[in-house]
N, C-alpha and C. Protein backbone atom coordinates (compact mmCIF):
# COMPACT_ATOMS: atom_id res chain seq x y z
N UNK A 1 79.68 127.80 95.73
CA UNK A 1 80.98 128.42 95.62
C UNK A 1 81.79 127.66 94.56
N UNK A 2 82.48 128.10 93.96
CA UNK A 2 83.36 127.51 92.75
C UNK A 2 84.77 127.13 92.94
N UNK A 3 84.67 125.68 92.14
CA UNK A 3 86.34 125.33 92.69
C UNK A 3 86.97 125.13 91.33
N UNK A 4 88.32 125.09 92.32
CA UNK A 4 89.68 125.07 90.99
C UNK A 4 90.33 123.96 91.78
N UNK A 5 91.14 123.79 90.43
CA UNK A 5 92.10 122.89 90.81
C UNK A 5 93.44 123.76 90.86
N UNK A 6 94.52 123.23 91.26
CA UNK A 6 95.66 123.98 92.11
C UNK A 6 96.55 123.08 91.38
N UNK A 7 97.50 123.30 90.89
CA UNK A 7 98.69 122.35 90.48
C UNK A 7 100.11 123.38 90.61
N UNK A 8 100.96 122.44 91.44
CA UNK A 8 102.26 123.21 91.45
C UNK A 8 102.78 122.30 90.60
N UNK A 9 103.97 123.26 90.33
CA UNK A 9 105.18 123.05 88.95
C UNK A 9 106.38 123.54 89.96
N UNK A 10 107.24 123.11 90.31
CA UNK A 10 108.51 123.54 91.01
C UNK A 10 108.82 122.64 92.26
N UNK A 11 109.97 123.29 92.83
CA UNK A 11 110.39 121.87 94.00
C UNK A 11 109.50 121.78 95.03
N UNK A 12 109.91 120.32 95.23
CA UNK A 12 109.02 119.95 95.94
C UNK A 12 108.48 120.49 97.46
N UNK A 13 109.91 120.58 98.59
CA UNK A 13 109.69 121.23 99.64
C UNK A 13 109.40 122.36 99.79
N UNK A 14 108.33 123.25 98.53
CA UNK A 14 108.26 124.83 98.44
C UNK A 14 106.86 124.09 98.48
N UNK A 15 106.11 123.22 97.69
CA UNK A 15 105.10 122.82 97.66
C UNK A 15 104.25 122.36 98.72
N UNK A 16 105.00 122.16 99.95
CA UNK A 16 104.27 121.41 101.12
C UNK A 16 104.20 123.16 101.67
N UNK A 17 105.47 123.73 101.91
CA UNK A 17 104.97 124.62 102.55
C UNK A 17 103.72 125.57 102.44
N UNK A 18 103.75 125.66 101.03
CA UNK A 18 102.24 126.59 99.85
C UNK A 18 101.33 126.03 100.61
N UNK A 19 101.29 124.70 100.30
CA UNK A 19 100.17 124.03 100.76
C UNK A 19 99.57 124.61 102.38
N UNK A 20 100.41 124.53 103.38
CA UNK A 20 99.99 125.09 104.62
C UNK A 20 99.32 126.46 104.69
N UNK A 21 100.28 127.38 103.68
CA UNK A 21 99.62 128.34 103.86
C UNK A 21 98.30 128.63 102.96
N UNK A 22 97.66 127.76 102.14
CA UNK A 22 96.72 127.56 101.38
C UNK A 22 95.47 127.19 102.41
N UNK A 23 95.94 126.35 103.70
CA UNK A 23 94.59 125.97 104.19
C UNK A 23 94.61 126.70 105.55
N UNK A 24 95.70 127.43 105.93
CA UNK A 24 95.19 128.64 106.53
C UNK A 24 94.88 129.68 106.45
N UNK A 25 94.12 129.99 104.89
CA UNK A 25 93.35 131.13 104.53
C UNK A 25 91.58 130.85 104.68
N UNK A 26 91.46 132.16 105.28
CA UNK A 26 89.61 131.66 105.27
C UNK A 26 88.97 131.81 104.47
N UNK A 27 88.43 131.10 104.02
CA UNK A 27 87.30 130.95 102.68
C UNK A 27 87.70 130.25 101.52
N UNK A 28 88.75 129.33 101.84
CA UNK A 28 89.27 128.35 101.01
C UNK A 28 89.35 127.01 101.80
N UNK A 29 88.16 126.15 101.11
CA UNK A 29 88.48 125.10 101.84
C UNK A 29 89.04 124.28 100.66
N UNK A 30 89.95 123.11 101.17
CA UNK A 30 90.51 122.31 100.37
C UNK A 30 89.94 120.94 100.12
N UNK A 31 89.33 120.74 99.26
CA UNK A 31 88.68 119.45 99.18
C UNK A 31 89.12 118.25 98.76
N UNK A 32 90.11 118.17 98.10
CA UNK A 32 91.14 116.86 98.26
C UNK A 32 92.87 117.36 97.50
N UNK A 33 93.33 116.73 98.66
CA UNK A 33 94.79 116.77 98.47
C UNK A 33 95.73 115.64 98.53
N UNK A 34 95.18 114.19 98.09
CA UNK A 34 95.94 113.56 97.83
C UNK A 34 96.55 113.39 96.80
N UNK A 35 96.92 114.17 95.99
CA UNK A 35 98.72 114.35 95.58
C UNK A 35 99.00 115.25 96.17
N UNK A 36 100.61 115.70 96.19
CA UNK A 36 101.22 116.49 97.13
C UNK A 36 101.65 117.45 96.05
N UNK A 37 100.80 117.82 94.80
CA UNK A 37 101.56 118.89 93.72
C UNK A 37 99.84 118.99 93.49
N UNK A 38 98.66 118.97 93.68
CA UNK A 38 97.91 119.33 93.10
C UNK A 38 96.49 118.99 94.33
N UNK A 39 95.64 120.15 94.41
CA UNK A 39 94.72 120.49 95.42
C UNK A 39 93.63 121.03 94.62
N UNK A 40 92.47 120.41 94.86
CA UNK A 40 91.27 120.92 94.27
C UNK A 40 90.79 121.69 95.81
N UNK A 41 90.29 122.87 95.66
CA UNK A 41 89.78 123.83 96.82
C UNK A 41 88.09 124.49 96.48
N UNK A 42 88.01 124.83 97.07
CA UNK A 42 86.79 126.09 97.20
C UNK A 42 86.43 126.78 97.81
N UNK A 43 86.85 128.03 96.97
CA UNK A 43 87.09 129.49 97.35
C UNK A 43 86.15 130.53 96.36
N UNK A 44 86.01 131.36 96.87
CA UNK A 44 85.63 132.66 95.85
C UNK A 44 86.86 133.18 94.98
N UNK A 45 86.44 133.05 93.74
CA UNK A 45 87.75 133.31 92.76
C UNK A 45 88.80 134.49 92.72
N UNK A 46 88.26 135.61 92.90
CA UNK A 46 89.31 136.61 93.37
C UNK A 46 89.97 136.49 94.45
N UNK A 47 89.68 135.56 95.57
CA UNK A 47 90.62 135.20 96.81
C UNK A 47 91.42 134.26 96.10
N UNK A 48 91.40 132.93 95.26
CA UNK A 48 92.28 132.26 94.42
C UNK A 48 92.88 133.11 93.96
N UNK A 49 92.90 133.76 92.87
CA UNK A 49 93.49 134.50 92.07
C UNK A 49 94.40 135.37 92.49
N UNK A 50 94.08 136.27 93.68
CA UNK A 50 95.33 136.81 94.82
C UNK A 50 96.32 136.02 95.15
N UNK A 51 96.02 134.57 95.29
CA UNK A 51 96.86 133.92 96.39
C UNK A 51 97.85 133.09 95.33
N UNK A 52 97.15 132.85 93.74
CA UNK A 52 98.13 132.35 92.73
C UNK A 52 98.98 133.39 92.51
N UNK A 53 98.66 134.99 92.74
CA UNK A 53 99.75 135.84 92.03
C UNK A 53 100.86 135.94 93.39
N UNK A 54 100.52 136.18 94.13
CA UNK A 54 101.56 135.94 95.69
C UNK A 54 102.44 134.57 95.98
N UNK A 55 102.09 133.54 94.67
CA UNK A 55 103.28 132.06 95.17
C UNK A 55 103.23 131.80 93.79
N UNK A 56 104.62 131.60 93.34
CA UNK A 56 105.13 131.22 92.39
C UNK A 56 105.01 129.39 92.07
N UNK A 57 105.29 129.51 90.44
CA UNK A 57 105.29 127.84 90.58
C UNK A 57 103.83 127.04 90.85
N UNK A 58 102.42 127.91 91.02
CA UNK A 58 101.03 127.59 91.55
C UNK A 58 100.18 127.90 89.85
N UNK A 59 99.54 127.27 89.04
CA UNK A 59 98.37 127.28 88.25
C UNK A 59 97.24 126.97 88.87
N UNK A 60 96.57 127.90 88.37
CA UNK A 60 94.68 127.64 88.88
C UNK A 60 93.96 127.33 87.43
N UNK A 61 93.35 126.47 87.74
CA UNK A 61 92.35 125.99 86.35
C UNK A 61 91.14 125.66 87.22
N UNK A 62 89.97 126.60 86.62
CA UNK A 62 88.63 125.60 87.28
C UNK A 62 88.39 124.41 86.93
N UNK A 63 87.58 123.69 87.62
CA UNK A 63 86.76 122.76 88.06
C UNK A 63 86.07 122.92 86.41
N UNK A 64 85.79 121.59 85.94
CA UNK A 64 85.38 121.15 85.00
C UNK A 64 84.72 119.64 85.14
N UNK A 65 83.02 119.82 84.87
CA UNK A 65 82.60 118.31 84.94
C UNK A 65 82.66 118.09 83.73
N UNK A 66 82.70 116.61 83.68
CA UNK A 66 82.71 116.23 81.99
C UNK A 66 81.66 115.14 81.92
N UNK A 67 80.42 115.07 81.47
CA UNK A 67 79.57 114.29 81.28
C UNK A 67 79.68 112.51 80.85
N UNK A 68 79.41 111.76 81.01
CA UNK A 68 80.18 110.75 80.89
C UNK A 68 79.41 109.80 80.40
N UNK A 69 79.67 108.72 79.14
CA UNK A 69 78.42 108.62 78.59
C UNK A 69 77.56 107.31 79.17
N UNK A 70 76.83 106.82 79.36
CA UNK A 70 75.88 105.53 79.87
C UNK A 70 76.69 104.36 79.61
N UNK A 71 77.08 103.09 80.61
CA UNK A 71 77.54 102.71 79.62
C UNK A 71 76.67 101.26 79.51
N UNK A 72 75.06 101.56 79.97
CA UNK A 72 74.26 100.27 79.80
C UNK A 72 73.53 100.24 78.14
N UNK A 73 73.71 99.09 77.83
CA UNK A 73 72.90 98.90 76.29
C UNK A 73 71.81 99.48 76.27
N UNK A 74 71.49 99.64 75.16
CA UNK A 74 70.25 100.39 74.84
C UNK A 74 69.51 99.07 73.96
N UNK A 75 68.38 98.59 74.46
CA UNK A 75 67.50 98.48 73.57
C UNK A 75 66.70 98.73 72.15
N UNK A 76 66.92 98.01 71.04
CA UNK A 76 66.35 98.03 69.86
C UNK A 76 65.32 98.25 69.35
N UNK A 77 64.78 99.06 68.64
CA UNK A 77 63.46 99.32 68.51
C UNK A 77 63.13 98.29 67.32
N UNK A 78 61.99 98.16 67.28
CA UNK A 78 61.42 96.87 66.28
C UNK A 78 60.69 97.73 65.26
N UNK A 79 60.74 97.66 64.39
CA UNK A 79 60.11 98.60 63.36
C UNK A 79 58.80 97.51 62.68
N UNK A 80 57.54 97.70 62.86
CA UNK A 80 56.12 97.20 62.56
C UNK A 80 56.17 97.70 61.18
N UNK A 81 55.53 96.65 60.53
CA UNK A 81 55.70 96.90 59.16
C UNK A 81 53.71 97.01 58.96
């Protein structure tokens, strides 16, 4: 199932309430909410997408991994002559 991230923009005590009604919808689970303006969830996207146009002040952006590069040395190759 595919997740987004959730970020509110607006006051704050509108934001806790969203929030409640965000994790009493079924088929959205919320997978971390420690900040109190921004919730990564997972839901089926047209149930997101309903529930961003019904509360103001709410952006949805998916979930994005970003590859990250090694950060152990690499060994030198010796070139044989």
């Amino acid at each position: 199932m595919p997740r987004f991230i959730l970020r509110f923009r607006g006051p704050e005590p509108q934001a806790a309430k969203d929030v409640e009604r965000i994790r009493a919808l079924r088929q959205v689970r919320v997978l971390d909410d420690s900040s109190p303006r921004m919730l990564l969830v997972e839901a089926p996207e047209g149930k997101v997408k309903s529930l961003m146009a019904s509360m103001s002040g709410w952006i949805m952006t998916p979930e994005q991994m970003v590859p990250l590069p090694d950060p152990r040395p690499k060994p030198r190759r010796v070139r044989k002559k």
